[in-house]
N, C-alpha and C. Protein backbone atom coordinates (compact mmCIF):
# COMPACT_ATOMS: atom_id res chain seq x y z
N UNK A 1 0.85 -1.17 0.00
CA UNK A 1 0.00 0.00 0.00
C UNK A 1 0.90 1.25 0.00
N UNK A 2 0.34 2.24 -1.06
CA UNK A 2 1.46 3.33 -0.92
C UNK A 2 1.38 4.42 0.30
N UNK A 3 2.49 5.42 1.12
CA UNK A 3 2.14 6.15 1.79
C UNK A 3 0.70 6.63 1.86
N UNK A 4 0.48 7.47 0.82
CA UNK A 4 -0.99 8.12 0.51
C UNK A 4 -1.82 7.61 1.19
N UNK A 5 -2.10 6.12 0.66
CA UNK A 5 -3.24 5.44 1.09
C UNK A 5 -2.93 5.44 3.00
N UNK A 6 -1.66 4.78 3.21
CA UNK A 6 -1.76 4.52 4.56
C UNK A 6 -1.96 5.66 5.36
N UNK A 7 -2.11 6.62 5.41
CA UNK A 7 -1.54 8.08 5.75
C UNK A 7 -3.30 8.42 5.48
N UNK A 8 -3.95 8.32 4.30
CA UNK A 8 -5.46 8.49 4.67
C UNK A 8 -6.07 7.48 5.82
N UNK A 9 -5.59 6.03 5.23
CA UNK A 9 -6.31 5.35 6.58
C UNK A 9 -6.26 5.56 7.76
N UNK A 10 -4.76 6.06 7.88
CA UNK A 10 -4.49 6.60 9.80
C UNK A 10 -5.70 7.69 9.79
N UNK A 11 -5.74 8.48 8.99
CA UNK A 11 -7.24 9.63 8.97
C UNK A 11 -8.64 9.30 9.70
N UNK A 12 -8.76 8.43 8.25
CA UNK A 12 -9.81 7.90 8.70
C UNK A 12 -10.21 7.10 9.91
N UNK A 13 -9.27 6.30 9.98
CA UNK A 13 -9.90 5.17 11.62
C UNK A 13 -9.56 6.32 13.03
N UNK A 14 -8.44 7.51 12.81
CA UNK A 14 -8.76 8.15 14.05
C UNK A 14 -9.84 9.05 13.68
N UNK A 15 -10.36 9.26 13.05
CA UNK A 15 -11.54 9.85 13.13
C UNK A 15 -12.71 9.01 13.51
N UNK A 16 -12.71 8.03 13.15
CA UNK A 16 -13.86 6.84 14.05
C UNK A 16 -13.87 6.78 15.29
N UNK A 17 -12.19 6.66 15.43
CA UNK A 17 -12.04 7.12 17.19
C UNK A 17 -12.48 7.81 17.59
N UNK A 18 -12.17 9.01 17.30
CA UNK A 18 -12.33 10.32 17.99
C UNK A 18 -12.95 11.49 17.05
N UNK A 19 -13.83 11.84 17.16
CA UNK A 19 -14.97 12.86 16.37
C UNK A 19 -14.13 14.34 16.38
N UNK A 20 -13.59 14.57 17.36
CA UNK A 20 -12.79 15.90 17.39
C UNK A 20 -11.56 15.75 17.97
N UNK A 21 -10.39 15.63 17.47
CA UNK A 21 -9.30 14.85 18.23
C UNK A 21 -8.84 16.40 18.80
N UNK A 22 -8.47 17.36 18.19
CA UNK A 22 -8.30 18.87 18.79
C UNK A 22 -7.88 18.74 20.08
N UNK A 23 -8.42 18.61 20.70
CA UNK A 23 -8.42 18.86 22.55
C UNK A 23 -6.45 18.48 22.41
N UNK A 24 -6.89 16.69 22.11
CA UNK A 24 -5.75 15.78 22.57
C UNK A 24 -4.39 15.92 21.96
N UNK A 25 -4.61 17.00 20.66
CA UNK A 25 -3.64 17.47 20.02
C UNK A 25 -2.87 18.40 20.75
N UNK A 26 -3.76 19.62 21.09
CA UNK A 26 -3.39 20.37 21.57
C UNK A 26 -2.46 19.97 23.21
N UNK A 27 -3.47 19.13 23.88
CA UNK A 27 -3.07 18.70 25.04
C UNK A 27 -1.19 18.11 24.92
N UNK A 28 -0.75 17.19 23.49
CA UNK A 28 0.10 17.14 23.77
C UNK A 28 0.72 17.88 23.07
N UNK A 29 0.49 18.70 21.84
CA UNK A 29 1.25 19.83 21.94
C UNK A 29 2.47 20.54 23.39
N UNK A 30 1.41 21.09 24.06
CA UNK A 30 1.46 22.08 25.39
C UNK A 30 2.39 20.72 26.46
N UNK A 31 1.72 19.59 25.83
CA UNK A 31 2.85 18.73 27.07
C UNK A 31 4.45 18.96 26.64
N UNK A 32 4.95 18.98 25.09
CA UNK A 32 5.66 19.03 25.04
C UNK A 32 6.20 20.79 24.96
N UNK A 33 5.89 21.63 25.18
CA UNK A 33 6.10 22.66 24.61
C UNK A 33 4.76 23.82 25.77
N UNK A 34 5.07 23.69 27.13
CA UNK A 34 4.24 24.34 27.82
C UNK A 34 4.16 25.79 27.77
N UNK A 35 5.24 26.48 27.12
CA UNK A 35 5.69 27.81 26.67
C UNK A 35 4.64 28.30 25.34
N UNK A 36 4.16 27.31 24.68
CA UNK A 36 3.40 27.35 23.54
C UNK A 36 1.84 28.07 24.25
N UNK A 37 1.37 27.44 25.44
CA UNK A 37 0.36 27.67 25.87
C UNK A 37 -0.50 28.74 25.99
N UNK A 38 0.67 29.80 26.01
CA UNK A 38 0.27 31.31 26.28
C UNK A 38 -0.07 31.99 24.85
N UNK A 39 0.15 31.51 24.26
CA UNK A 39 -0.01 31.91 22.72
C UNK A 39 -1.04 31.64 22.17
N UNK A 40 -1.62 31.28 22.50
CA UNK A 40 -3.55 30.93 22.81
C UNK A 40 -4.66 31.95 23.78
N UNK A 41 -4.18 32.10 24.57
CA UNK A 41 -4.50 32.91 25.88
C UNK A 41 -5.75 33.76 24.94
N UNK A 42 -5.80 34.09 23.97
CA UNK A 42 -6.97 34.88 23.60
C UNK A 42 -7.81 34.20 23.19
N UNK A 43 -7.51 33.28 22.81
CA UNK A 43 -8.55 31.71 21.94
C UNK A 43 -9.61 31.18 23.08
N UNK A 44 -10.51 32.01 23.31
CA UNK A 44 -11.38 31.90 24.52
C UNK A 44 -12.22 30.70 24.32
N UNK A 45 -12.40 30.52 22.93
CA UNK A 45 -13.92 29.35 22.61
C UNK A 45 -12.93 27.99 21.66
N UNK A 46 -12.22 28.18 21.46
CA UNK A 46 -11.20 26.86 20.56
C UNK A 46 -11.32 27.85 19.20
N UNK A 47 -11.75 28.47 18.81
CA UNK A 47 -11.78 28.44 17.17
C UNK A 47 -10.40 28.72 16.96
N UNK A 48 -9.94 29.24 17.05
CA UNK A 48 -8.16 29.52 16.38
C UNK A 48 -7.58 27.85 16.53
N UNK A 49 -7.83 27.48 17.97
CA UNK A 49 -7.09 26.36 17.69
C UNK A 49 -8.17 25.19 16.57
N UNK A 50 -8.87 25.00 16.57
CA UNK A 50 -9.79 24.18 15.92
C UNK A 50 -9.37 24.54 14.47
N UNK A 51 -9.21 25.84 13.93
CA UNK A 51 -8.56 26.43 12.80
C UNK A 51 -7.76 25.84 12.58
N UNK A 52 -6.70 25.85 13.36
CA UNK A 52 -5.14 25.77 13.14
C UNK A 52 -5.47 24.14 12.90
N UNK A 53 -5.69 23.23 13.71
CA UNK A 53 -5.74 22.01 13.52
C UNK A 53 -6.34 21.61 12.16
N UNK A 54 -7.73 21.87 11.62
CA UNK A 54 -8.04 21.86 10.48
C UNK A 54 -7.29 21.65 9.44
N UNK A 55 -6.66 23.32 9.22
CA UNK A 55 -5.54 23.93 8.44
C UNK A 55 -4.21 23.17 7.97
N UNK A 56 -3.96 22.21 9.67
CA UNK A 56 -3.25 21.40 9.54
C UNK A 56 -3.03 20.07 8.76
N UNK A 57 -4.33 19.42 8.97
CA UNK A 57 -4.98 18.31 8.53
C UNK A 57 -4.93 18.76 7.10
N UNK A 58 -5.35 19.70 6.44
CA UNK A 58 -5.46 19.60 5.38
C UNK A 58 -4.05 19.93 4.78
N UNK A 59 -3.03 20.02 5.26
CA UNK A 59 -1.87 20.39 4.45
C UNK A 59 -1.15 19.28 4.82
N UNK A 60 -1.17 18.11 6.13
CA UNK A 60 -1.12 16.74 5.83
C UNK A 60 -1.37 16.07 4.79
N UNK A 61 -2.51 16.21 4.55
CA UNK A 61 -2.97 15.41 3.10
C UNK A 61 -2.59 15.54 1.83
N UNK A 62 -2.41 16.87 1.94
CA UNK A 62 -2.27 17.58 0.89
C UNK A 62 -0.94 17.22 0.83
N UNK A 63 0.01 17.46 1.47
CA UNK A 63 1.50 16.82 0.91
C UNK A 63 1.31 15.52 1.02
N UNK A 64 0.74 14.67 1.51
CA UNK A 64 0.44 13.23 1.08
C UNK A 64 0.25 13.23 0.13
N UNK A 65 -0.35 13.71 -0.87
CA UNK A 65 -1.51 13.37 -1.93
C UNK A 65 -0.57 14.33 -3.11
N UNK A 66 0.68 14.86 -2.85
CA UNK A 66 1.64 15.61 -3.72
C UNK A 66 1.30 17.43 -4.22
N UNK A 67 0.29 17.47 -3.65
CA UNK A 67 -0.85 18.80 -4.23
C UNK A 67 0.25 20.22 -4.15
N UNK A 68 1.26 20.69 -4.47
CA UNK A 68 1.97 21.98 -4.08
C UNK A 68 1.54 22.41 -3.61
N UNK A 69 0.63 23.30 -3.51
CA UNK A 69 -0.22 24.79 -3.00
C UNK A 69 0.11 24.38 -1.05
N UNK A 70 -0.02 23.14 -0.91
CA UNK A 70 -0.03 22.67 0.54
C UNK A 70 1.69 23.57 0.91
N UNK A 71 2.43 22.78 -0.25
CA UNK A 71 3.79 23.30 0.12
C UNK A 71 3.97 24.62 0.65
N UNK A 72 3.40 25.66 -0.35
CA UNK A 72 3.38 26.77 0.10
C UNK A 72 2.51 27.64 1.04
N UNK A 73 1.54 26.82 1.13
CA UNK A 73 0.88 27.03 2.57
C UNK A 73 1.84 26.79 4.00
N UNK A 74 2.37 25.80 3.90
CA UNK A 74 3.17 25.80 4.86
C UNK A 74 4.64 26.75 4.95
N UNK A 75 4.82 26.79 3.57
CA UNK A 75 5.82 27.20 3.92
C UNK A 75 5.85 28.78 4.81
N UNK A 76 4.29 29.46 4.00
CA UNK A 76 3.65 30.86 4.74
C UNK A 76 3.81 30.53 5.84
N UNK A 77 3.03 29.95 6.33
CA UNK A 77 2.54 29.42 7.96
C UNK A 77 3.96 29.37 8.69
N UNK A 78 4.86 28.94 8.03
CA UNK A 78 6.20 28.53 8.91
C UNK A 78 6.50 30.25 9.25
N UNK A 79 6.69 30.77 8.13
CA UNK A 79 7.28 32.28 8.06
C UNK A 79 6.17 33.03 9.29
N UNK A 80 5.41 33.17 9.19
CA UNK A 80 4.35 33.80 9.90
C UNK A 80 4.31 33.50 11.56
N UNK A 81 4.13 31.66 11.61
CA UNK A 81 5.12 31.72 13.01
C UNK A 81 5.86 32.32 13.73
N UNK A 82 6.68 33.09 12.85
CA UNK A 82 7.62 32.97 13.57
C UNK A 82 7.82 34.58 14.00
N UNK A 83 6.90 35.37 13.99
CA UNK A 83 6.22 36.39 14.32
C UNK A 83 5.63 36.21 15.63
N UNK A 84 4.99 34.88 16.10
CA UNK A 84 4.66 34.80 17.80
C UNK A 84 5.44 33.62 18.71
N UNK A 85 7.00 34.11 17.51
CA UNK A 85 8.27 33.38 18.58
C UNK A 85 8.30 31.89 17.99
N UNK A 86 7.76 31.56 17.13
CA UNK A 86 7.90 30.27 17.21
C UNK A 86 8.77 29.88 15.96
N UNK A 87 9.92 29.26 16.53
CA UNK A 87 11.14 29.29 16.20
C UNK A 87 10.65 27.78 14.39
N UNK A 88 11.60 27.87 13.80
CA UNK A 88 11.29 27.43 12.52
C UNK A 88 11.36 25.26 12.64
N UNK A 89 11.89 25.27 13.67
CA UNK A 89 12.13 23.60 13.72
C UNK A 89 10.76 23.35 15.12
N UNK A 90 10.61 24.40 15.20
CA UNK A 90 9.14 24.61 17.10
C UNK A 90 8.17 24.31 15.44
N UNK A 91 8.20 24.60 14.69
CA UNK A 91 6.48 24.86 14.02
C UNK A 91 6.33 23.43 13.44
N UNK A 92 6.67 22.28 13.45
CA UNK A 92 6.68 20.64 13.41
C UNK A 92 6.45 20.32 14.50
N UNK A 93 6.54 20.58 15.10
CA UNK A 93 5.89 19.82 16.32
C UNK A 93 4.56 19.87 16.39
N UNK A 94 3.52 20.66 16.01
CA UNK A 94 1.93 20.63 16.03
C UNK A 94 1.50 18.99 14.43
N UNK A 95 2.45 18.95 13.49
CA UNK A 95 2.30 17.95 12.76
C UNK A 95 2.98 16.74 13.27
N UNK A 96 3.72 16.24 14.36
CA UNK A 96 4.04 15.34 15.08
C UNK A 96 2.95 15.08 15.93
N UNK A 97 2.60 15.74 17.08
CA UNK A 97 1.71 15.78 17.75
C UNK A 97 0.07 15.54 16.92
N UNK A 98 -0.04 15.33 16.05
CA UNK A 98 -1.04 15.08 15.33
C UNK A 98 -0.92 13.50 15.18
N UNK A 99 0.19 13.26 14.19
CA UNK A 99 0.90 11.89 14.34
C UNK A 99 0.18 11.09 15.69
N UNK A 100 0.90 11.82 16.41
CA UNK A 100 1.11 11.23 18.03
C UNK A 100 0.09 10.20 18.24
N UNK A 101 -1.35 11.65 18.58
CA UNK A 101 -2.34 11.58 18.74
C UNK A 101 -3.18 10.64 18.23
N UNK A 102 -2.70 10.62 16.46
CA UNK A 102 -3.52 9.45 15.69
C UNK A 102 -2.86 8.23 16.24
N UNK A 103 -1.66 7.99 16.99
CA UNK A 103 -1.31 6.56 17.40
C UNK A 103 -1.69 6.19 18.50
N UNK A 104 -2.14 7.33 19.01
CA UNK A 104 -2.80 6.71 20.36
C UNK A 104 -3.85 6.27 20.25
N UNK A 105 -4.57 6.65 19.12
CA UNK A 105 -5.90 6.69 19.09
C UNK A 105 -6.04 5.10 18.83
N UNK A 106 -5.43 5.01 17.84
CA UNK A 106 -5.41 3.47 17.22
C UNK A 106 -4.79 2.17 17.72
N UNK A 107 -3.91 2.65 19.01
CA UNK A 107 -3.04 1.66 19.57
C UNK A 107 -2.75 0.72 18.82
N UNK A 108 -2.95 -0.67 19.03
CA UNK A 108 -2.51 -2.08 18.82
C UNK A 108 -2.60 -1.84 17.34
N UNK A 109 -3.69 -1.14 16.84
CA UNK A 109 -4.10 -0.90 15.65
C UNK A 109 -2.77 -0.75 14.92
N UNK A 110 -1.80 0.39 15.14
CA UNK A 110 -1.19 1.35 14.43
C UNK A 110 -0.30 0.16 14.24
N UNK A 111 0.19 0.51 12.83
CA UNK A 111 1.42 -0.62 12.44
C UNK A 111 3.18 0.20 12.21
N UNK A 112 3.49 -0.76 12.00
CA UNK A 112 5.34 -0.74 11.54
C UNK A 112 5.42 0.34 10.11
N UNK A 113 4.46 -0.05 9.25
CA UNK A 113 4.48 0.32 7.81
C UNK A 113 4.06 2.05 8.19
N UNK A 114 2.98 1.92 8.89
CA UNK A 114 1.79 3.49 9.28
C UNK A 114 3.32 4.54 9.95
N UNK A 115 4.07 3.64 10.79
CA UNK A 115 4.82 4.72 11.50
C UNK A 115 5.92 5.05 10.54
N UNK A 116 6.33 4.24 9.50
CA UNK A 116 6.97 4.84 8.69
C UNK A 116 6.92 5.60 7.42
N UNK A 117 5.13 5.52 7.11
CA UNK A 117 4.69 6.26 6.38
C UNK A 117 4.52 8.06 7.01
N UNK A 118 4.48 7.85 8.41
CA UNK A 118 3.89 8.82 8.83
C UNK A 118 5.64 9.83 9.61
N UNK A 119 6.45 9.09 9.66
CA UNK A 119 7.99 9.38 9.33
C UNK A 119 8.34 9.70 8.21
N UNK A 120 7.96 9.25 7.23
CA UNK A 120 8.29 9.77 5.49
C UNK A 120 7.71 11.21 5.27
N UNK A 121 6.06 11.34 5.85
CA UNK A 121 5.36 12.56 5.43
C UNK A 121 6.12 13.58 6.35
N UNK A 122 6.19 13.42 7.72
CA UNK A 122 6.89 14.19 8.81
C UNK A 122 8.11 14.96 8.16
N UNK A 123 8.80 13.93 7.34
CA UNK A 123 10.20 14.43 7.04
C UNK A 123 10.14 15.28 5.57
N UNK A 124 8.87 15.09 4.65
CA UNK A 124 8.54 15.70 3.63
C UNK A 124 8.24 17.39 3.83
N UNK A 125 7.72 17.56 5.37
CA UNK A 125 7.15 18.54 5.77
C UNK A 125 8.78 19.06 6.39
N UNK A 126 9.02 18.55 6.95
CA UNK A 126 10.16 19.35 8.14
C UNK A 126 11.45 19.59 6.24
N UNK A 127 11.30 19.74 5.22
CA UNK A 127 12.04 20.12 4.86
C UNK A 127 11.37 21.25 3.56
N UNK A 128 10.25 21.79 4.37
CA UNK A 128 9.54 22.28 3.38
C UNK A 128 10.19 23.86 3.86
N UNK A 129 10.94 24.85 2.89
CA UNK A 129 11.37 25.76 3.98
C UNK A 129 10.36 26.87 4.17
């Protein structure tokens, strides 16, 4: 099965899991990165973060699925970061923590092949400048 596919399926079955994974993203976001936290502080109702996660998801796929425009979405997003401090190798960690999240979700589920598909996309992204 090629990345693509495996990389949608992780999608899809954590979304069976979990209807809004957001929270648990964020949650380990901030575990790893508790300095991140305050940078929210105005995000009274989730929408920025619910945004951002979205935003995210779709530029996952989107470099899964080869689509450019993702490229340069991120690559904005990286630049723009880094306007509320967040240093250029700090702005991968919200697409790890996504990762994460989908492996928890799936436990026993998640395979050998999924974590190295999801290591291939990780590393597609962390060299997007």
């Amino acid at each position: 099965m090629p990345d693509t596919d495996i990389i949608l399926s992780t999608f899809e079955r954590a979304a069976d899991a979990c209807a809004d994974p957001a929270p648990l993203i964020y949650d380990r976001l901030f575990a790893r990165r508790p300095d991140f936290r305050p940078l929210f502080d105005m995000d009274t109702d989730g929408g920025v973060r619910g945004s951002m996660v979205q935003t995210c998801l779709e530029a996952l796929l989107g470099v899964a699925e080869g689509a450019g425009s993702q490229r340069v979405i991120i690559s904005a997003a990286r630049f723009s970061h880094g306007g509320y401090g967040v240093e250029e190798g700090e702005f991968d960690l919200m697409f790890a923590s996504i990762r994460d999240v989908f492996r928890d979700l799936l436990g026993s589920g998640w395979s050998a092949r999924e974590e190295e598909a999801w290591a291939n996309l990780l590393n597609r992204i962390a060299a997007i400048p």
